[in-house]
PDB file of N, CA and C in Angstrom:
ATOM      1  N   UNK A   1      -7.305 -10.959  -0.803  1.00  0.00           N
ATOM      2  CA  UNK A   1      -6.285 -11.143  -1.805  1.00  0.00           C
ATOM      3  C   UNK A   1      -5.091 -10.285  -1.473  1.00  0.00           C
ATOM      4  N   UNK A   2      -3.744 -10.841  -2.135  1.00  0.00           N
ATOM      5  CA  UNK A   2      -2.913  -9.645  -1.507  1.00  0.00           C
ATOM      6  C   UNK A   2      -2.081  -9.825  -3.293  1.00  0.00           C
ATOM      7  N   UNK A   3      -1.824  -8.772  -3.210  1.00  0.00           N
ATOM      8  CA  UNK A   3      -0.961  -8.477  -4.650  1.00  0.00           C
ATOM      9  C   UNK A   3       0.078  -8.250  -4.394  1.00  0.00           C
ATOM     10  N   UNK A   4       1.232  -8.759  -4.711  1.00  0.00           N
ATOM     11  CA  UNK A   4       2.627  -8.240  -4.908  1.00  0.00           C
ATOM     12  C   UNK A   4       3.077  -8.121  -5.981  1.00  0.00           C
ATOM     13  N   UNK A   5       3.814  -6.586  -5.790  1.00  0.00           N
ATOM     14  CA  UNK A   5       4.215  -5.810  -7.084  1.00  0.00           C
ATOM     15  C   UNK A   5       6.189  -6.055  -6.766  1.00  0.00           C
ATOM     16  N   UNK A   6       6.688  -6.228  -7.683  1.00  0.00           N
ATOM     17  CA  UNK A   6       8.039  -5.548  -7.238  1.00  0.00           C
ATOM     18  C   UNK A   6       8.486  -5.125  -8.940  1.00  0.00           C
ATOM     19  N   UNK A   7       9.453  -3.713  -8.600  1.00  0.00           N
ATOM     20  CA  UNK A   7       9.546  -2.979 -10.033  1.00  0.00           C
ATOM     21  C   UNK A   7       9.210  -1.060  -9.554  1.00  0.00           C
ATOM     22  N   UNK A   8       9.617  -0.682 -10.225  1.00  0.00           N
ATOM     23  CA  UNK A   8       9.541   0.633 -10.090  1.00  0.00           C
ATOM     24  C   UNK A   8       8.277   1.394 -10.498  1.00  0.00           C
ATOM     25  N   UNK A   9       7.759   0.267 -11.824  1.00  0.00           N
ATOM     26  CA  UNK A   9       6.513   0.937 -12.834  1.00  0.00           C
ATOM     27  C   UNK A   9       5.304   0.582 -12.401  1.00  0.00           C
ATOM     28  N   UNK A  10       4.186   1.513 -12.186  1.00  0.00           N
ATOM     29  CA  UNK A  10       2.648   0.986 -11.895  1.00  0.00           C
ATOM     30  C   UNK A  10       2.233   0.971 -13.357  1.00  0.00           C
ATOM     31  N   UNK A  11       0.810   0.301 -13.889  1.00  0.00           N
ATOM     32  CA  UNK A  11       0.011   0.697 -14.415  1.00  0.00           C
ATOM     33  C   UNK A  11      -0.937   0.966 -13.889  1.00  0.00           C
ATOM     34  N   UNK A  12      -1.446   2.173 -13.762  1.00  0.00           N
ATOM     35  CA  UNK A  12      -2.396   2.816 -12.745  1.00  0.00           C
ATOM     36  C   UNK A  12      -3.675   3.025 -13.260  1.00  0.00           C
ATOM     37  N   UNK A  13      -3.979   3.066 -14.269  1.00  0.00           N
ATOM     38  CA  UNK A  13      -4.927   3.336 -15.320  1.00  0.00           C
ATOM     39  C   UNK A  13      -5.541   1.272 -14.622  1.00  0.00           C
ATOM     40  N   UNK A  14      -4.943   0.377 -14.850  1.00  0.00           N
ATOM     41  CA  UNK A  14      -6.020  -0.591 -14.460  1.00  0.00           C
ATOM     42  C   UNK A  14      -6.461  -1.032 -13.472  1.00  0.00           C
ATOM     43  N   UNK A  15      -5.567   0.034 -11.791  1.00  0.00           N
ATOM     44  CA  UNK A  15      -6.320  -0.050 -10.499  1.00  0.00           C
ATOM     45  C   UNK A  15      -7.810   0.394 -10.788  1.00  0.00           C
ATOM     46  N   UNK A  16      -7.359   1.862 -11.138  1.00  0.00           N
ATOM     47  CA  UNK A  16      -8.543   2.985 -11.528  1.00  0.00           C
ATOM     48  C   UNK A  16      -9.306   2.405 -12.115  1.00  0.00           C
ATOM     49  N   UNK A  17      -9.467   1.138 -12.871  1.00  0.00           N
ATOM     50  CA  UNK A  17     -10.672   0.665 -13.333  1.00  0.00           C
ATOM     51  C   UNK A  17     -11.534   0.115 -12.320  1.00  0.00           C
ATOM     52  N   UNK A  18     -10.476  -0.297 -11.130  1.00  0.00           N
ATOM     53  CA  UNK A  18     -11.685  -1.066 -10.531  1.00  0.00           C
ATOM     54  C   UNK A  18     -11.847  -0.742  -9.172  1.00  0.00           C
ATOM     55  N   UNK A  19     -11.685   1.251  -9.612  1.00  0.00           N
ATOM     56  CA  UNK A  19     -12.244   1.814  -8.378  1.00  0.00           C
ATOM     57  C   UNK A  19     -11.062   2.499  -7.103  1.00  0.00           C
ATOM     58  N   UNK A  20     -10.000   2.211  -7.556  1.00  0.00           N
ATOM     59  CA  UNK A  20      -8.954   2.149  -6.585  1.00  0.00           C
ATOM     60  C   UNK A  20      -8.576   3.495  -7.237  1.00  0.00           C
ATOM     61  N   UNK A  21      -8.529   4.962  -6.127  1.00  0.00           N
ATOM     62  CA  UNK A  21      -8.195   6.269  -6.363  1.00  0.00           C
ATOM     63  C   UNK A  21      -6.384   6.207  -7.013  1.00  0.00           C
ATOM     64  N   UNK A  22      -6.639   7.398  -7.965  1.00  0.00           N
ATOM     65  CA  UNK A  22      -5.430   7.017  -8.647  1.00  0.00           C
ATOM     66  C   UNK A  22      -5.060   8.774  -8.914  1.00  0.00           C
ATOM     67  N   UNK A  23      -3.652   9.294  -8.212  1.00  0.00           N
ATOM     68  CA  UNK A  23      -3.750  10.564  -8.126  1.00  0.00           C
ATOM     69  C   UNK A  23      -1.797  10.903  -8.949  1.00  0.00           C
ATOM     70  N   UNK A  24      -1.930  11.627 -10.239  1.00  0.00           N
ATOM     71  CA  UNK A  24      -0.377  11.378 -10.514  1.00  0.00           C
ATOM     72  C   UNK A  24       0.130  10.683 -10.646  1.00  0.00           C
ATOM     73  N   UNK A  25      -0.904   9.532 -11.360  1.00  0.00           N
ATOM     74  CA  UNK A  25      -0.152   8.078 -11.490  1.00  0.00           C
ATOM     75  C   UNK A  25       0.037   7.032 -10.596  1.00  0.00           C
ATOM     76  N   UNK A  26      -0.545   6.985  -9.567  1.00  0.00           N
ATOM     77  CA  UNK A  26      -0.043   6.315  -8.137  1.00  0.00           C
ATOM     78  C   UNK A  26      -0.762   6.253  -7.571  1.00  0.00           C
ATOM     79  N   UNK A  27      -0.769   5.192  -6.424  1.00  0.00           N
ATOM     80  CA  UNK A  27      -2.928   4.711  -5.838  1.00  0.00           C
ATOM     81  C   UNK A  27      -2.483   6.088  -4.614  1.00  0.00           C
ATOM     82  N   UNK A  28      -3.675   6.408  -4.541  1.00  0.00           N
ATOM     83  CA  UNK A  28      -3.747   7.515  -3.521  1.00  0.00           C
ATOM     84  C   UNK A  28      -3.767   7.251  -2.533  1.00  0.00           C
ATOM     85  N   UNK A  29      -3.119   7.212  -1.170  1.00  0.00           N
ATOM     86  CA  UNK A  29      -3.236   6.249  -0.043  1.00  0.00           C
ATOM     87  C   UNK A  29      -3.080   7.238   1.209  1.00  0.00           C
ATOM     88  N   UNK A  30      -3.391   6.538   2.368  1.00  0.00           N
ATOM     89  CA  UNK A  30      -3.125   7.615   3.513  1.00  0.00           C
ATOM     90  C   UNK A  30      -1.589   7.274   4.111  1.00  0.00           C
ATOM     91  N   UNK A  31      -1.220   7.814   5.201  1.00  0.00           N
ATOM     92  CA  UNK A  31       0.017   7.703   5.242  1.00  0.00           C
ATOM     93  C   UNK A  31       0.073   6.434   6.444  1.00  0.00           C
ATOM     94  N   UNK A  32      -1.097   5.966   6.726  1.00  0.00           N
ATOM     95  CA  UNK A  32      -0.696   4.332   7.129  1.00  0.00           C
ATOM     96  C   UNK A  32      -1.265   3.732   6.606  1.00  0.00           C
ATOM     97  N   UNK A  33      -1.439   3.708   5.117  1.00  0.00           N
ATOM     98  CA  UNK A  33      -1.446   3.067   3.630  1.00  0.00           C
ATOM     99  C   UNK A  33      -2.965   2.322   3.503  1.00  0.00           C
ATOM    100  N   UNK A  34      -3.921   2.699   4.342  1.00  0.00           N
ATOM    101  CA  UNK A  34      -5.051   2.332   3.850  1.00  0.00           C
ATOM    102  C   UNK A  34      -5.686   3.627   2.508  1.00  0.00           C
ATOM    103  N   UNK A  35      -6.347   2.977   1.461  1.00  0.00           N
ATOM    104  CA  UNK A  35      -6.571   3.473   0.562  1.00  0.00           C
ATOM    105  C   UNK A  35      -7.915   3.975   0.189  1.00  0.00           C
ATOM    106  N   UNK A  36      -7.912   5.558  -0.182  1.00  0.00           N
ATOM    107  CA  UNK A  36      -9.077   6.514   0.470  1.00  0.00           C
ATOM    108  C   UNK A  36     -10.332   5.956  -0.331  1.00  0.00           C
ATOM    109  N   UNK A  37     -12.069   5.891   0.492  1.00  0.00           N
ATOM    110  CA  UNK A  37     -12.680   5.037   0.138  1.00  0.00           C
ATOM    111  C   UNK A  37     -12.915   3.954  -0.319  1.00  0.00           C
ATOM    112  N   UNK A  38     -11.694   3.101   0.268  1.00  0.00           N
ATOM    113  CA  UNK A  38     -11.756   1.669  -0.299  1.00  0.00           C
ATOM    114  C   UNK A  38     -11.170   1.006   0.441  1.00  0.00           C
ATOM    115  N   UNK A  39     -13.010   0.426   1.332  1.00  0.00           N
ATOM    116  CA  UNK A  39     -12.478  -0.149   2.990  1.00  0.00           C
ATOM    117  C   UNK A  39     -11.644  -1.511   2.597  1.00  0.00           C
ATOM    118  N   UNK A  40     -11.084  -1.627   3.533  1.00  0.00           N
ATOM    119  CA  UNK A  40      -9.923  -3.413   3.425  1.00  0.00           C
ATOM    120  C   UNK A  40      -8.711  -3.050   2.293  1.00  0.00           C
ATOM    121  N   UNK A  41      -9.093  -1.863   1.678  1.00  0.00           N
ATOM    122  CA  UNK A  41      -7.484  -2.132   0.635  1.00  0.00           C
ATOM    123  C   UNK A  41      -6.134  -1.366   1.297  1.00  0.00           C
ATOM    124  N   UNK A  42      -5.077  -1.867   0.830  1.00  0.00           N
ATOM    125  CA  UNK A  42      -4.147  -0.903   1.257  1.00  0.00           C
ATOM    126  C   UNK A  42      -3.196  -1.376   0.648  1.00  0.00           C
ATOM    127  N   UNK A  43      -2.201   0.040   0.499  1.00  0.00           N
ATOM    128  CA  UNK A  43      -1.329  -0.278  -1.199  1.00  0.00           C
ATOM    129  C   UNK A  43       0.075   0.684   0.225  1.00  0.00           C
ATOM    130  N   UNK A  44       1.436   0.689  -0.451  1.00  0.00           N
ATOM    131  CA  UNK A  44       2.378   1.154   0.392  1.00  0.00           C
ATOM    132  C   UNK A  44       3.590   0.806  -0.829  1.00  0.00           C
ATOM    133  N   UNK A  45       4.923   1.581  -0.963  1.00  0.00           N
ATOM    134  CA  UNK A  45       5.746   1.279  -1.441  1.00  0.00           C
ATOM    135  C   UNK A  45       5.850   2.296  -2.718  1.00  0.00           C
ATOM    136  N   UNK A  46       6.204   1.961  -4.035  1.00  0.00           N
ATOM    137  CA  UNK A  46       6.312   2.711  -5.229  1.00  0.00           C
ATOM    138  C   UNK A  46       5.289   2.762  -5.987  1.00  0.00           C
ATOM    139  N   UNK A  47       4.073   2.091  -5.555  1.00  0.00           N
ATOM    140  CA  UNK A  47       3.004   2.139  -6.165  1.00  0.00           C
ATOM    141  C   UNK A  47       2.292   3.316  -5.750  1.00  0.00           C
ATOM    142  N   UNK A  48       2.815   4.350  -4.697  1.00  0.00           N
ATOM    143  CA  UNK A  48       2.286   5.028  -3.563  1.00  0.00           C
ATOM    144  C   UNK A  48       2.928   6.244  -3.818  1.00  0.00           C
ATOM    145  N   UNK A  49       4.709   6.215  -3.887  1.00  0.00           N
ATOM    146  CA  UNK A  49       5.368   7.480  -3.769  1.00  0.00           C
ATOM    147  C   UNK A  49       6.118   7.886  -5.287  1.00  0.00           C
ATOM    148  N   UNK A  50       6.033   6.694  -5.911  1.00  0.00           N
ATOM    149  CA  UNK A  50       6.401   6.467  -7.027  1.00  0.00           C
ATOM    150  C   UNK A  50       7.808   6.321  -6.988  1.00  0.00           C
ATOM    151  N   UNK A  51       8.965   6.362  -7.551  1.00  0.00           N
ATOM    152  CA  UNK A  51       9.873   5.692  -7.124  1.00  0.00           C
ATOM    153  C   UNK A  51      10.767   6.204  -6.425  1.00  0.00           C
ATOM    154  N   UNK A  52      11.212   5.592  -5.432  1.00  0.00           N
ATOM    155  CA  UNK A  52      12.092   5.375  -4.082  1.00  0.00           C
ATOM    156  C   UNK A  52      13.128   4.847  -3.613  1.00  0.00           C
ATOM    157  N   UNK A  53      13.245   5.054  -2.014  1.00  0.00           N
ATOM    158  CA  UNK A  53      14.203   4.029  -2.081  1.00  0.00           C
ATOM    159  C   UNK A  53      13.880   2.902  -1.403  1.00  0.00           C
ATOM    160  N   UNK A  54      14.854   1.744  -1.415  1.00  0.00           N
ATOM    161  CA  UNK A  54      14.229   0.614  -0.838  1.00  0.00           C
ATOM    162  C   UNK A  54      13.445   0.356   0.666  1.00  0.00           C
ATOM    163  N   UNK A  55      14.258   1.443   1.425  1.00  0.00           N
ATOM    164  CA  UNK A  55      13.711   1.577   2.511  1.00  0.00           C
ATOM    165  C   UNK A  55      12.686   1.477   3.012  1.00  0.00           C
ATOM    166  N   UNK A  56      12.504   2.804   2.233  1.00  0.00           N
ATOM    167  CA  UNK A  56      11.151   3.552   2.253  1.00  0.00           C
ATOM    168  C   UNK A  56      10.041   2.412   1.719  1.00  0.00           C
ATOM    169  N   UNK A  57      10.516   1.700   0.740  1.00  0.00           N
ATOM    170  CA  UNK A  57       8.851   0.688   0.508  1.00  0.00           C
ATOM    171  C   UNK A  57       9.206  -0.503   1.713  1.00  0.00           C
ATOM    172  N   UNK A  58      10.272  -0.553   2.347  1.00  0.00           N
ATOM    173  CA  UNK A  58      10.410  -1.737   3.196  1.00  0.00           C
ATOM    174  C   UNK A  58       9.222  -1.418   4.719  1.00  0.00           C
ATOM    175  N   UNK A  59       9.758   0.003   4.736  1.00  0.00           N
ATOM    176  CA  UNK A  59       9.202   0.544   5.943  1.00  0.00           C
ATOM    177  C   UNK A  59       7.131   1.028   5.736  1.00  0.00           C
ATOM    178  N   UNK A  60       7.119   1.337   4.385  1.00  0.00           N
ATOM    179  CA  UNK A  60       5.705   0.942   4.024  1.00  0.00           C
ATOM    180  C   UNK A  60       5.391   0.140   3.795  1.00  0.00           C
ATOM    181  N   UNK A  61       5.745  -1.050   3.493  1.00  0.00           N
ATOM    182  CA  UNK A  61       5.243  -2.430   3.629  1.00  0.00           C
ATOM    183  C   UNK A  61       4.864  -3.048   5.227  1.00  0.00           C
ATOM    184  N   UNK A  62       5.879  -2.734   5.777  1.00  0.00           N
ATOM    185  CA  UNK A  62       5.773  -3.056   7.780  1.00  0.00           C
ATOM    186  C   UNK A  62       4.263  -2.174   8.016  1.00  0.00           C
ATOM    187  N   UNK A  63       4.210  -1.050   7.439  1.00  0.00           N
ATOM    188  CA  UNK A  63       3.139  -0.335   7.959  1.00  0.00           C
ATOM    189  C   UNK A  63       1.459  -0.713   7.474  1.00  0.00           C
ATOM    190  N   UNK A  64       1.601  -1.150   6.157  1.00  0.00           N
ATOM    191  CA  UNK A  64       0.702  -2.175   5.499  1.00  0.00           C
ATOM    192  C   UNK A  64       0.645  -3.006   6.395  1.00  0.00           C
ATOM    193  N   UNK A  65       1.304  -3.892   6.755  1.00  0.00           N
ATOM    194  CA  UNK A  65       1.369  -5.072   7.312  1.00  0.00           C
ATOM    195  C   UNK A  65       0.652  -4.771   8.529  1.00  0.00           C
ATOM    196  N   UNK A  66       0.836  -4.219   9.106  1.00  0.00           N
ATOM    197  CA  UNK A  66       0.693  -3.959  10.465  1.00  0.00           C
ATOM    198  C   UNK A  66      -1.144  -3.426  10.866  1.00  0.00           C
ATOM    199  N   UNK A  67      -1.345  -2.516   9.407  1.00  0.00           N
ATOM    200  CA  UNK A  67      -2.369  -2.155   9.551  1.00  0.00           C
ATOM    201  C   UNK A  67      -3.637  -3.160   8.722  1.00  0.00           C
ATOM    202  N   UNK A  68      -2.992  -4.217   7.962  1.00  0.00           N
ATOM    203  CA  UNK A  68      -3.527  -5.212   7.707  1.00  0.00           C
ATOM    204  C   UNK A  68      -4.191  -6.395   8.434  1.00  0.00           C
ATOM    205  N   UNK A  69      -3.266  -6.433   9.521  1.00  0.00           N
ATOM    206  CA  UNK A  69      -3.053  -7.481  11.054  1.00  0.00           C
ATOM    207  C   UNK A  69      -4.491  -6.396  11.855  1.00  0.00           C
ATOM    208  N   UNK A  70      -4.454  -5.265  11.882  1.00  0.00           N
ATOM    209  CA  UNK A  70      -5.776  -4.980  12.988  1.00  0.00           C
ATOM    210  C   UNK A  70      -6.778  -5.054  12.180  1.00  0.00           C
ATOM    211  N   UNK A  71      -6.766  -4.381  10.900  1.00  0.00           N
ATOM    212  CA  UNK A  71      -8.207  -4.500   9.980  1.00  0.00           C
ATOM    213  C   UNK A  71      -8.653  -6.283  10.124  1.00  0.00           C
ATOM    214  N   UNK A  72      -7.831  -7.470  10.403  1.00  0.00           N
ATOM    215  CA  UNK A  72      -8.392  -8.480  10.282  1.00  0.00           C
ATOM    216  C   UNK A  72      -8.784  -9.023  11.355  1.00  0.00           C
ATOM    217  N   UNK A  73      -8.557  -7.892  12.448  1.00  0.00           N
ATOM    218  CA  UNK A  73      -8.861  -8.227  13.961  1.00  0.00           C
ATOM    219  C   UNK A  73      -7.825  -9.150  15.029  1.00  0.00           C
ATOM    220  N   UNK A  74      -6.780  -9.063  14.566  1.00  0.00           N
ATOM    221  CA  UNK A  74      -5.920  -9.454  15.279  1.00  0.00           C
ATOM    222  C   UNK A  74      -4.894  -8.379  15.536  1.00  0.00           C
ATOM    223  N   UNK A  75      -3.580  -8.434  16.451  1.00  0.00           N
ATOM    224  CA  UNK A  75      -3.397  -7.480  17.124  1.00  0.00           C
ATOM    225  C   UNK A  75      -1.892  -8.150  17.426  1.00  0.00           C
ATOM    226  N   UNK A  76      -1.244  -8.673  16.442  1.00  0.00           N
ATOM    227  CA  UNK A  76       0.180  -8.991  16.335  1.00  0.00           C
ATOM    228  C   UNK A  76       1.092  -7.605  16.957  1.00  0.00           C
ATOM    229  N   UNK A  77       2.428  -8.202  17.684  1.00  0.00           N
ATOM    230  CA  UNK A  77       3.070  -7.829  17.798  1.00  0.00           C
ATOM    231  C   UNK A  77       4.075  -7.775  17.121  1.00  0.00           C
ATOM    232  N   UNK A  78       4.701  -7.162  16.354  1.00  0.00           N
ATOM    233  CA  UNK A  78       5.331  -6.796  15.221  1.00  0.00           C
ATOM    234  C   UNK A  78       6.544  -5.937  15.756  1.00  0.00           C
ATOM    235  N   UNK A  79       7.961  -6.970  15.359  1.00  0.00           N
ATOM    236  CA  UNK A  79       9.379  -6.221  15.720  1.00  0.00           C
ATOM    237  C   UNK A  79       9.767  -5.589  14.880  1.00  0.00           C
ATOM    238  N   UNK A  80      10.385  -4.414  15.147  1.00  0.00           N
ATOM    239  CA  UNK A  80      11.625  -3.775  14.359  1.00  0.00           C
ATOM    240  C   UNK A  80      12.660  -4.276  14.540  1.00  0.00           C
ATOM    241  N   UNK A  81      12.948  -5.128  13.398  1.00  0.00           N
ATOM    242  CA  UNK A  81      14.459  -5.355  13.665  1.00  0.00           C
ATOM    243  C   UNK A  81      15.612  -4.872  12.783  1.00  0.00           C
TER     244      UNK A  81
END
């Protein structure tokens, strides 16, 4: 499944229900956005740093992405453009 959020506000209280670490309001994530004890998930953007700038969730989203593409066993090449 993939969720897209766009907006500044989480409700974090109903990840945390279903297990998804929730630290200061915000899913707790590593810094190439897989999410701690919870193999296959991965969260990146304002849900993560809480709010930002666009960049910054553009450039955590690429990194999601990217680390989404090997967790599924493929091995895309992925531009910066």
């Amino acid at each position: 499944r993939v969720l897209v959020a766009i907006g500044q506000g989480i409700d974090s209280l109903r990840f945390g229900e279903y297990g998804i670490p929730i630290k200061r309001g915000a899913i707790e994530a590593f810094d190439w956005s897989g999410v701690k004890d919870t193999e296959g998930v991965f969260a990146g953007g304002d849900c993560v740093t809480g709010p930002a700038t666009v960049i910054r969730a553009i450039a955590a989203g690429k990194v999601a992405a990217a680390n989404i593409d090997e967790y599924l066993g493929f091995h895309h090449r992925m531009k910066n453009d």
